[in-house]
Protein backbone atom coordinates (compact mmCIF):
# COMPACT_ATOMS: atom_id res chain seq x y z
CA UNK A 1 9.74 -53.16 -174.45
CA UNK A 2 8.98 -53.26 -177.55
CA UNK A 3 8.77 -56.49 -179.78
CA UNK A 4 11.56 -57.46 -182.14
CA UNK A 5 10.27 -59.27 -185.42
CA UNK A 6 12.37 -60.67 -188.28
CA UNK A 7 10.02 -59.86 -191.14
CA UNK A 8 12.83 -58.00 -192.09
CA UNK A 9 16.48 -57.85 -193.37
CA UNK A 10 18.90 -56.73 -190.62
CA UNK A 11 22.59 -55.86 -191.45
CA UNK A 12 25.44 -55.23 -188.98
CA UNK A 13 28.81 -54.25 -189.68
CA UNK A 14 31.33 -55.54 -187.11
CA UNK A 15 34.26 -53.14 -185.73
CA UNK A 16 36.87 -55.05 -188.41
CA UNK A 17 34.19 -53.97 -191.22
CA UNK A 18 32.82 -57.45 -191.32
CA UNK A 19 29.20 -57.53 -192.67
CA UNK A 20 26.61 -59.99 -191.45
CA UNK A 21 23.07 -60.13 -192.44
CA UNK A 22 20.26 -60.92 -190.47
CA UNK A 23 17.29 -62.52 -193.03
CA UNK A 24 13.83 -63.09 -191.32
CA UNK A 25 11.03 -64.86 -192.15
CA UNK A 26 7.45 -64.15 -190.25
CA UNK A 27 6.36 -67.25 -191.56
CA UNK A 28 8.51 -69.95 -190.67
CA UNK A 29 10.88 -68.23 -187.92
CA UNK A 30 13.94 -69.27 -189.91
CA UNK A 31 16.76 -67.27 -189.34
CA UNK A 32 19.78 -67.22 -191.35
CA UNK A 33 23.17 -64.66 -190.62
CA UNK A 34 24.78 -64.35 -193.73
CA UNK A 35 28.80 -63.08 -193.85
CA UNK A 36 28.51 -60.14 -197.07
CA UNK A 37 31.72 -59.19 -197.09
CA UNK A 38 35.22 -59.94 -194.57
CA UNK A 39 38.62 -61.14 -194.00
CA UNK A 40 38.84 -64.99 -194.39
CA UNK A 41 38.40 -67.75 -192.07
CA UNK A 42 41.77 -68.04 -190.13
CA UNK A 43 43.95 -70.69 -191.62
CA UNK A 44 41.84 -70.78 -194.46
CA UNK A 45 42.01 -68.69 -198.22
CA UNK A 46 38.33 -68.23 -198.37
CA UNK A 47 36.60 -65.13 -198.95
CA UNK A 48 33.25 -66.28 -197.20
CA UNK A 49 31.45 -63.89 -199.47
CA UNK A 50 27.36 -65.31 -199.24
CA UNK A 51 28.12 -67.19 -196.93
CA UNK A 52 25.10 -68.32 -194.93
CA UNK A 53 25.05 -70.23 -191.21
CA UNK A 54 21.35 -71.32 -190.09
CA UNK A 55 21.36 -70.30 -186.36
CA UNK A 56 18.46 -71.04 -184.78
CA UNK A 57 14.35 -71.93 -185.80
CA UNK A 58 13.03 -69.98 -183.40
CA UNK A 59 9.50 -68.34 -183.85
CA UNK A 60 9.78 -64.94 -185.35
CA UNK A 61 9.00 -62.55 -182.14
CA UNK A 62 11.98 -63.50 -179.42
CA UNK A 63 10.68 -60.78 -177.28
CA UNK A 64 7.24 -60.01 -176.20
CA UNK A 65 5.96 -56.71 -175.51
CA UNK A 66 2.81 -57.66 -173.80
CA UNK A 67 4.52 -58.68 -170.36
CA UNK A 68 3.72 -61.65 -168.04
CA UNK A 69 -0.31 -63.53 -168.65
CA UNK A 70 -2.49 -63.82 -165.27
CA UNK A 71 -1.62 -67.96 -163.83
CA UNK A 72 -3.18 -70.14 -166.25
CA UNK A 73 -3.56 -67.91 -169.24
CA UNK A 74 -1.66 -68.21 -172.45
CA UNK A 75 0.63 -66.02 -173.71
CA UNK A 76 -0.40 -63.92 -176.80
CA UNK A 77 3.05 -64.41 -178.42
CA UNK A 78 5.59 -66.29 -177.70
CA UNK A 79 8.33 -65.22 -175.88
CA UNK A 80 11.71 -66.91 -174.84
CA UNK A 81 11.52 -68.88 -172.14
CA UNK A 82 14.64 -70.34 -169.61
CA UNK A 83 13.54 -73.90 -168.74
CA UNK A 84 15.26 -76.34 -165.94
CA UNK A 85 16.07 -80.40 -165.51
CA UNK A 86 14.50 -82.35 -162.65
CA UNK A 87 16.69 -84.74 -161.06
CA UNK A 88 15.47 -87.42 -158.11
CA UNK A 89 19.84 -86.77 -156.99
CA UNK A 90 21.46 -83.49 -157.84
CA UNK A 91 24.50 -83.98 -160.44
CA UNK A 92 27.68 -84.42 -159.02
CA UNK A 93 29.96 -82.08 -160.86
CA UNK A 94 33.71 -81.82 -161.64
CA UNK A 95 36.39 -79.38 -162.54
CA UNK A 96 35.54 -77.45 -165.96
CA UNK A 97 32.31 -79.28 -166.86
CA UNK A 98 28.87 -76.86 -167.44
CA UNK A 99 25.40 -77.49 -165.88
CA UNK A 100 21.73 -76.41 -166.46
CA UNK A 101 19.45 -74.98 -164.13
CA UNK A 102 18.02 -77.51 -161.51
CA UNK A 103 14.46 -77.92 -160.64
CA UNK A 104 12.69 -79.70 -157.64
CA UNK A 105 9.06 -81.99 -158.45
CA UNK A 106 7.52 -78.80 -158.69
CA UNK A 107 9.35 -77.06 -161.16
CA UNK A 108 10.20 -75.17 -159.12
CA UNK A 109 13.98 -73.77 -159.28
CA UNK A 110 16.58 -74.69 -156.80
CA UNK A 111 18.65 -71.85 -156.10
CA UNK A 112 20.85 -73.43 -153.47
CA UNK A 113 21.76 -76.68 -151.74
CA UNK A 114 21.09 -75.82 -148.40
CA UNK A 115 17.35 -76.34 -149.57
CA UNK A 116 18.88 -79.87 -149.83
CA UNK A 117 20.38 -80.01 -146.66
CA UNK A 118 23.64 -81.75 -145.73
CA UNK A 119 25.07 -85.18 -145.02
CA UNK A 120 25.57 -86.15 -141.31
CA UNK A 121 28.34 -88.22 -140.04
CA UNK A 122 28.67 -89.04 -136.31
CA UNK A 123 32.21 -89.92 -134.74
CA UNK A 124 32.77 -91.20 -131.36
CA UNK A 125 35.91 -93.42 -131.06
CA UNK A 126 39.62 -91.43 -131.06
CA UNK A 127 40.70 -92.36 -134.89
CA UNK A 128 41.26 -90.59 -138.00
CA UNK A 129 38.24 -90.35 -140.31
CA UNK A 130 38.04 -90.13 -144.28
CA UNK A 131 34.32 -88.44 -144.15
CA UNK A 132 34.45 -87.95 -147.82
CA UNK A 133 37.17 -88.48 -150.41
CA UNK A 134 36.28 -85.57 -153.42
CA UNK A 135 35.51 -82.24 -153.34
CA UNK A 136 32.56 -80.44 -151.13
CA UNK A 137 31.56 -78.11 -148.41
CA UNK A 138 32.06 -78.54 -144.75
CA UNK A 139 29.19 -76.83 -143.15
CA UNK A 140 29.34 -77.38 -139.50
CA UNK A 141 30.86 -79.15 -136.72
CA UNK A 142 29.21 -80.18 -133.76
CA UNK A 143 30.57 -81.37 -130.75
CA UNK A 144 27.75 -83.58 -128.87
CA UNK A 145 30.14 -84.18 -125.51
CA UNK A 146 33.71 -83.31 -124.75
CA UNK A 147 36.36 -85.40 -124.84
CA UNK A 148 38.99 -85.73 -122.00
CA UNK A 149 42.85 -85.53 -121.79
CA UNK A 150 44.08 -83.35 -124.62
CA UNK A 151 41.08 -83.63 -126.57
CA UNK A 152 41.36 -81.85 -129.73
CA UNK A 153 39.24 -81.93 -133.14
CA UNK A 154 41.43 -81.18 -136.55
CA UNK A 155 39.50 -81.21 -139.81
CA UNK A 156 41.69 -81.73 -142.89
CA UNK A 157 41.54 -81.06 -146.73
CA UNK A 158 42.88 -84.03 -147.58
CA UNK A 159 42.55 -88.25 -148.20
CA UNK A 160 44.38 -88.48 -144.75
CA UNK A 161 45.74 -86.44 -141.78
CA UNK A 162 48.44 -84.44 -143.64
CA UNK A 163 49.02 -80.32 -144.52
CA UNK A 164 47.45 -77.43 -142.77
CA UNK A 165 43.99 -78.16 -141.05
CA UNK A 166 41.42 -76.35 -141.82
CA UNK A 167 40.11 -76.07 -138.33
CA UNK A 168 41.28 -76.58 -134.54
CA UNK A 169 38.64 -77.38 -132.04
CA UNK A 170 39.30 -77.89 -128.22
CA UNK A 171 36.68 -80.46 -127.75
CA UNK A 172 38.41 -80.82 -124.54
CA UNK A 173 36.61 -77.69 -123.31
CA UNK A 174 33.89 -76.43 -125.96
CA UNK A 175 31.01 -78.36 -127.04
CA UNK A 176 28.34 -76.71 -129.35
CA UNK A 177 27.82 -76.30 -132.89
CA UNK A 178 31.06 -74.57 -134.83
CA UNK A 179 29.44 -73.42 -138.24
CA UNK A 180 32.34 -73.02 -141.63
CA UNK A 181 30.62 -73.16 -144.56
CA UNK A 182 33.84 -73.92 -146.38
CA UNK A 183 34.66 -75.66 -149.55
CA UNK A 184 37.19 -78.64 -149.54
CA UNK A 185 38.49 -79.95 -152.87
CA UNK A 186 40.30 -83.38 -152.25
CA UNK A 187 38.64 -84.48 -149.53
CA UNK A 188 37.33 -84.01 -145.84
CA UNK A 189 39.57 -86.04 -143.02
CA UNK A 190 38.91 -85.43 -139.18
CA UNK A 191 41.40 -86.77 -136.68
CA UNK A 192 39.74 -87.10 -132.88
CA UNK A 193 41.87 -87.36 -130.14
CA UNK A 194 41.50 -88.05 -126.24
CA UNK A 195 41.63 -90.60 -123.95
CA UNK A 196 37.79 -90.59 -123.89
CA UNK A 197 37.10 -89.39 -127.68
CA UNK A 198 34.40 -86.36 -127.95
CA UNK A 199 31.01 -87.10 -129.82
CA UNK A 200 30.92 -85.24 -132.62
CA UNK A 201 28.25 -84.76 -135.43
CA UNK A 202 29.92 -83.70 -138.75
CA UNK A 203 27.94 -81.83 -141.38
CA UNK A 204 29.34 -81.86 -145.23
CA UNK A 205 28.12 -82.43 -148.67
């Protein structure tokens, strides 16, 4: 690939005949986009002719055409780069907000959060229990020893024991790991039944 420099002026003309103008400068890496000609800013009478926005102070070559340096050796030019955050505890997200990349002590990337693992939470008494109140994944359920008399395992989306459950397990009859990998989003709620209660080993996060 061959390297882009801005020592030069760049134009563009847009599909609607809009102009921009693309001015570089080796020296400094300043780059400016100014609108030449076009239709005015909506709600607003101006002709935006010379109009210039400073983008970006990048360095003049954004792509490299000498490829990746041996470990330990320095680039020739510089080339754009994607970096990460390290965090001792992941972000917790919610709905609509935007995240960066995630990196471990390293530096290296995280690419998942089953390099994380999950968050264990043992059950052994008949009862209905909020495991987490928010949104997450269910990985796995795992039934340690059954249960007797109409013992039965129902795993809810939900604060308490109401709607459709997510899963049905017989713990009067199978014991073993039961693996979802399922998302919840207002909460995870088991309800164990029996007149001896299974022991059961939920996995979430």
């Amino acid at each position: 690939m061959a390297a882009i420099e801005l020592s030069k002026d760049v134009q563009v003309t847009g599909q609607n005949g809009t102009e921009f103008k693309a001015v570089g400068n080796p020296t400094t890496g300043a780059q400016l986009v100014e609108l030449v000609t076009g239709a005015p800013v909506p709600g607003s009478s101006d002709t935006l002719e010379a109009t210039q926005l400073l983008v970006a102070s990048y360095t003049s070559r954004l792509l490299s055409s000498t490829g990746p340096k041996a470990a330990g050796t320095a680039q020739a030019t510089t080339a754009l780069q994607v970096g990460g955050t390290h965090n001792t505890s992941l972000p917790t997200m919610t709905n609509t907000q935007e995240g960066g990349f995630q990196l471990d002590a390293n530096g290296r990337l995280i690419v998942s959060a089953l390099m994380n693992g999950f968050t264990p939470e043992v059950i052994t008494t008949a009862t209905t229990t909020l495991v987490k109140s928010g949104a997450g994944l269910l990985h796995g359920v795992t039934v340690n020893s059954l249960g007797t008399v109409a013992s039965t395992i129902e795993v809810y989306d939900a604060l308490t024991a109401t709607g459709t459950p997510l899963a049905i397990i017989d713990s009067l009859t199978l014991s073993g790991q039961f693996l979802y990998d399922i998302n919840f989003a207002t909460g995870l709620t088991l309800v164990t039944t029996g007149t001896v209660a299974p022991n059961l080993t939920v996995s979430y996060r």
